[in-house]
N, C-alpha and C. Protein backbone atom coordinates (compact mmCIF):
# COMPACT_ATOMS: atom_id res chain seq x y z
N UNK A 1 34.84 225.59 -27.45
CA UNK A 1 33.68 226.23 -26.91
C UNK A 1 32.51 225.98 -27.84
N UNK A 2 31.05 225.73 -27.63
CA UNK A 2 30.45 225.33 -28.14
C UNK A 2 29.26 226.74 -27.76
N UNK A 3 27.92 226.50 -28.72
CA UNK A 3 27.07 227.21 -29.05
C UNK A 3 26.89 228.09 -27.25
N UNK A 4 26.56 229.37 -27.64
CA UNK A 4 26.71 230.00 -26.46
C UNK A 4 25.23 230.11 -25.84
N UNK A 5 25.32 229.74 -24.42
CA UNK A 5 24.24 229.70 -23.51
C UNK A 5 24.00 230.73 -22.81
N UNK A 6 22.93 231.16 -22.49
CA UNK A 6 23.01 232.27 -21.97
C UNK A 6 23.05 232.09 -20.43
N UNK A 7 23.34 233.18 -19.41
CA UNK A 7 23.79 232.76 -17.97
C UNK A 7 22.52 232.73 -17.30
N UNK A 8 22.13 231.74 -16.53
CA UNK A 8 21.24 231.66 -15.53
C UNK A 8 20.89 232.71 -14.26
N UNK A 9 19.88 232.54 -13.93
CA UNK A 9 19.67 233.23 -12.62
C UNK A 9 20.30 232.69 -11.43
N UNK A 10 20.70 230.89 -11.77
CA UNK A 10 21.07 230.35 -10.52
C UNK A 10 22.77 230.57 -10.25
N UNK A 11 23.55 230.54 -11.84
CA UNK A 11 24.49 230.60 -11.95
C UNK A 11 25.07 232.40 -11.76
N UNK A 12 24.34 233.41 -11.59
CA UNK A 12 24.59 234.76 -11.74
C UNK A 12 24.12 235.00 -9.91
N UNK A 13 23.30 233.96 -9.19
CA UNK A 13 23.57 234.14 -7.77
C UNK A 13 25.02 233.64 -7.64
N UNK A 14 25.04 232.40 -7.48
CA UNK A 14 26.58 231.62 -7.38
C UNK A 14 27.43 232.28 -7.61
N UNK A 15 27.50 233.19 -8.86
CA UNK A 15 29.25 234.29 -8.99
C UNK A 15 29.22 235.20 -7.87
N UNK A 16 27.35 235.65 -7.11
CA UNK A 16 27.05 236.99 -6.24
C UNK A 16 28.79 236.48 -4.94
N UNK A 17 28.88 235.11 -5.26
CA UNK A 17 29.16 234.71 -3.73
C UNK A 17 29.78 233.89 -4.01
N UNK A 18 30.63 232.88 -4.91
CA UNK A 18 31.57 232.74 -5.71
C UNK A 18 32.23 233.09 -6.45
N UNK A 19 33.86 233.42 -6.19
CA UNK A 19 34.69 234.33 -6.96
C UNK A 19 35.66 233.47 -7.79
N UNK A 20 35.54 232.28 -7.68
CA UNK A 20 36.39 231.20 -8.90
C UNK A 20 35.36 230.84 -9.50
N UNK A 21 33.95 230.58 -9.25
CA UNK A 21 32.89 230.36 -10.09
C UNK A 21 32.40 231.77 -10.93
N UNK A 22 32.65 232.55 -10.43
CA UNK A 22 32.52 233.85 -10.92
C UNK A 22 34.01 234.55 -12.07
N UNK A 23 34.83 234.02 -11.77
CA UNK A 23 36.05 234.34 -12.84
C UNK A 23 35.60 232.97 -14.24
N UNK A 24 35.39 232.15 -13.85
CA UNK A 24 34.85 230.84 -14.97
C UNK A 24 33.95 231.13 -15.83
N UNK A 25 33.19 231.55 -15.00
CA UNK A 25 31.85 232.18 -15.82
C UNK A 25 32.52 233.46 -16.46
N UNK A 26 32.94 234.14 -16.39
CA UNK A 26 33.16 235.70 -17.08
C UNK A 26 34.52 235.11 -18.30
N UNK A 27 35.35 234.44 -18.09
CA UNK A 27 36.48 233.63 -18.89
C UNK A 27 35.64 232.63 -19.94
N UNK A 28 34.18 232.14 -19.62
CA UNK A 28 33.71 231.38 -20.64
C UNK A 28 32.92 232.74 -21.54
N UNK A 29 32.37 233.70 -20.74
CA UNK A 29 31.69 234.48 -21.44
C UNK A 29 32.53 235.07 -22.74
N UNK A 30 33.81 235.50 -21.90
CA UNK A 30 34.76 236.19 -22.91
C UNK A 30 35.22 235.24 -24.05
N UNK A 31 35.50 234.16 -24.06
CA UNK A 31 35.77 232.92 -25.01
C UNK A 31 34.68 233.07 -26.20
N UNK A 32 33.79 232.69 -25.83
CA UNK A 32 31.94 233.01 -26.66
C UNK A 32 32.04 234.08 -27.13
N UNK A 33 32.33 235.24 -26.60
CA UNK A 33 32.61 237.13 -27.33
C UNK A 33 33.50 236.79 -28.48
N UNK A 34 34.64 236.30 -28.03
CA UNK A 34 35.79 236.72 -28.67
C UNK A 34 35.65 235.15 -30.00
N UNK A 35 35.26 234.40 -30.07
CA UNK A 35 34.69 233.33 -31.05
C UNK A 35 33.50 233.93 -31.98
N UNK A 36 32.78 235.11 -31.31
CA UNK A 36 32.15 235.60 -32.40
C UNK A 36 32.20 236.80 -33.20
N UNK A 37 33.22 237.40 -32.19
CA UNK A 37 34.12 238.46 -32.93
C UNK A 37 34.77 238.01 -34.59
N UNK A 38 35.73 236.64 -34.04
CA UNK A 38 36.56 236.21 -35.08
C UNK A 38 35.32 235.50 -35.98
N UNK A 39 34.35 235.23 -35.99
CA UNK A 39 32.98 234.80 -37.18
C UNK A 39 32.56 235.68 -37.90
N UNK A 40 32.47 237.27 -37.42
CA UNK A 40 32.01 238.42 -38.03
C UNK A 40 33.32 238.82 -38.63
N UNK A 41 34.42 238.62 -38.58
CA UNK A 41 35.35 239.06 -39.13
C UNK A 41 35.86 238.26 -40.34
N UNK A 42 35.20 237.57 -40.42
CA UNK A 42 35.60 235.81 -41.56
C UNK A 42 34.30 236.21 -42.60
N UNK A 43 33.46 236.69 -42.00
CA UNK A 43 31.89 237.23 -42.87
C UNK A 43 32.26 238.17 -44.03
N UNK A 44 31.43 237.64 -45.15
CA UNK A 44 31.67 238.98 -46.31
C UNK A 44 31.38 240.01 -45.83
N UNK A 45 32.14 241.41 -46.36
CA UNK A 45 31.44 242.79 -46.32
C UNK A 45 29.90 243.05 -46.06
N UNK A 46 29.74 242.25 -46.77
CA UNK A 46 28.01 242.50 -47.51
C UNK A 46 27.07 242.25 -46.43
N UNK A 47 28.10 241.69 -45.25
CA UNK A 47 26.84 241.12 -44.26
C UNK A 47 26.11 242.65 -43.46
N UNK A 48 26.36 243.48 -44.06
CA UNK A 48 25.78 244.86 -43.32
C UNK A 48 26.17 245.35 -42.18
N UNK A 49 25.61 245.06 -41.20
CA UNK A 49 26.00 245.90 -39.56
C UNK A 49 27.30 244.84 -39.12
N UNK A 50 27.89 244.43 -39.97
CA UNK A 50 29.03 243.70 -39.19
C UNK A 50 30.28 244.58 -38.99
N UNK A 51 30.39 245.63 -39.17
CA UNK A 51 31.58 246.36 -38.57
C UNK A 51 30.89 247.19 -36.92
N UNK A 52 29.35 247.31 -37.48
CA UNK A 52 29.21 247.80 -35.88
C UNK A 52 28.87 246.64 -34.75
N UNK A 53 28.77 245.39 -35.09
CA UNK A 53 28.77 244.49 -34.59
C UNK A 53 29.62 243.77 -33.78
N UNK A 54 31.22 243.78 -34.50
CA UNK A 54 32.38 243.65 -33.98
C UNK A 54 32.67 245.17 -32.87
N UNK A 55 32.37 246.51 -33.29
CA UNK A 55 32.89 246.82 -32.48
C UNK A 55 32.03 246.75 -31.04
N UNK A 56 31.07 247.02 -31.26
CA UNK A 56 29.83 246.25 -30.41
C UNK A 56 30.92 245.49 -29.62
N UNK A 57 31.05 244.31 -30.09
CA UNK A 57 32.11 243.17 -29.70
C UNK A 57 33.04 243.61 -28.93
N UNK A 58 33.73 244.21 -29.61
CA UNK A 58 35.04 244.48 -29.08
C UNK A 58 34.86 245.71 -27.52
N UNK A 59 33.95 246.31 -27.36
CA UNK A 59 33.60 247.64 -26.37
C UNK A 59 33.04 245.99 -25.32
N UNK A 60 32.26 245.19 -25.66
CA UNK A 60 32.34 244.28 -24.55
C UNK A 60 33.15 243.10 -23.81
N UNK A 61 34.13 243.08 -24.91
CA UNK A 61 35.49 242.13 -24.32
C UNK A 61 36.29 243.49 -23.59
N UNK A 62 35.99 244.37 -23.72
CA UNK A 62 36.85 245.08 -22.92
C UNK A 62 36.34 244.83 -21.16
N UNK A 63 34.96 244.99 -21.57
CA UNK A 63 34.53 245.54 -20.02
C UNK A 63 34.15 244.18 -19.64
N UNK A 64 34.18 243.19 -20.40
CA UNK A 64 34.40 241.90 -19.40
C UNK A 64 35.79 241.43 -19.04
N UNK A 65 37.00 241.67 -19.72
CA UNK A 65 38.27 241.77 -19.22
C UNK A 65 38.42 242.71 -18.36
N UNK A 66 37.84 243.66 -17.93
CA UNK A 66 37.99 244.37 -16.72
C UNK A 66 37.33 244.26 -15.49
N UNK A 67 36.33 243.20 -15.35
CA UNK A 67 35.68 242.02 -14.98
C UNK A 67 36.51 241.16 -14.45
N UNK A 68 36.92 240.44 -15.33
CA UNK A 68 38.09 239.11 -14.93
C UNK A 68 39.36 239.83 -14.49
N UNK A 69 39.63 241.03 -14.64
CA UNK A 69 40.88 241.41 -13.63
C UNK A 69 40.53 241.62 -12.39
N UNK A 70 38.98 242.10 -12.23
CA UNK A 70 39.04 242.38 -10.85
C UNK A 70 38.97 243.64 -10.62
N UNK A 71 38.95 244.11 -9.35
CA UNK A 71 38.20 245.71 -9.24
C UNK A 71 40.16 246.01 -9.19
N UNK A 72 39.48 247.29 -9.68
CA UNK A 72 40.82 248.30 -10.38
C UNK A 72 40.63 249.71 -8.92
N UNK A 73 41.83 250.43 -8.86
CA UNK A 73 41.79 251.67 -8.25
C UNK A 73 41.08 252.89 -9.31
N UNK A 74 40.39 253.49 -8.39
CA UNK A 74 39.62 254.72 -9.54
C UNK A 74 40.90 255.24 -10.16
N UNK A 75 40.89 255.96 -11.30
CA UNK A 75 41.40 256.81 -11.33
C UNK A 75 41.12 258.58 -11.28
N UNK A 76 41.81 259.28 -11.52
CA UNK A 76 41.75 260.88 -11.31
C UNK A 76 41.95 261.27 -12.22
């Protein structure tokens, strides 16, 4: 995976109404998350906000893996 791009307007219609272009896109997003998760975690201490950064990180690989699963039943 290479330097991360950010998603288009043309490509964020296309997922509205593509659901394999729309799992690709959310599977590249999560790749890019989770590649810069493991960079902040390789970083000295010293780099400052890098523990709230990762978790930052980590609170959004969640809710884009819940994304790429797909709609869930509510719960109660």
């Amino acid at each position: 995976m290479g330097i991360y791009a950010p998603v288009t307007e043309d490509e964020l219609a296309r997922a509205r109404t593509d659901p394999a272009f729309r799992q690709k896109l959310l599977s590249q997003n999560m790749e890019a998350l989770l590649t810069g998760i493991r960079k902040l975690r390789k970083a000295p201490a010293a780099a400052g906000n890098g523990a709230k950064q990762i978790r930052e990180g980590v609170e959004l690989a969640v809710r884009l893996a819940e994304l790429i699963q797909g709609p869930t039943k509510p719960t109660r």
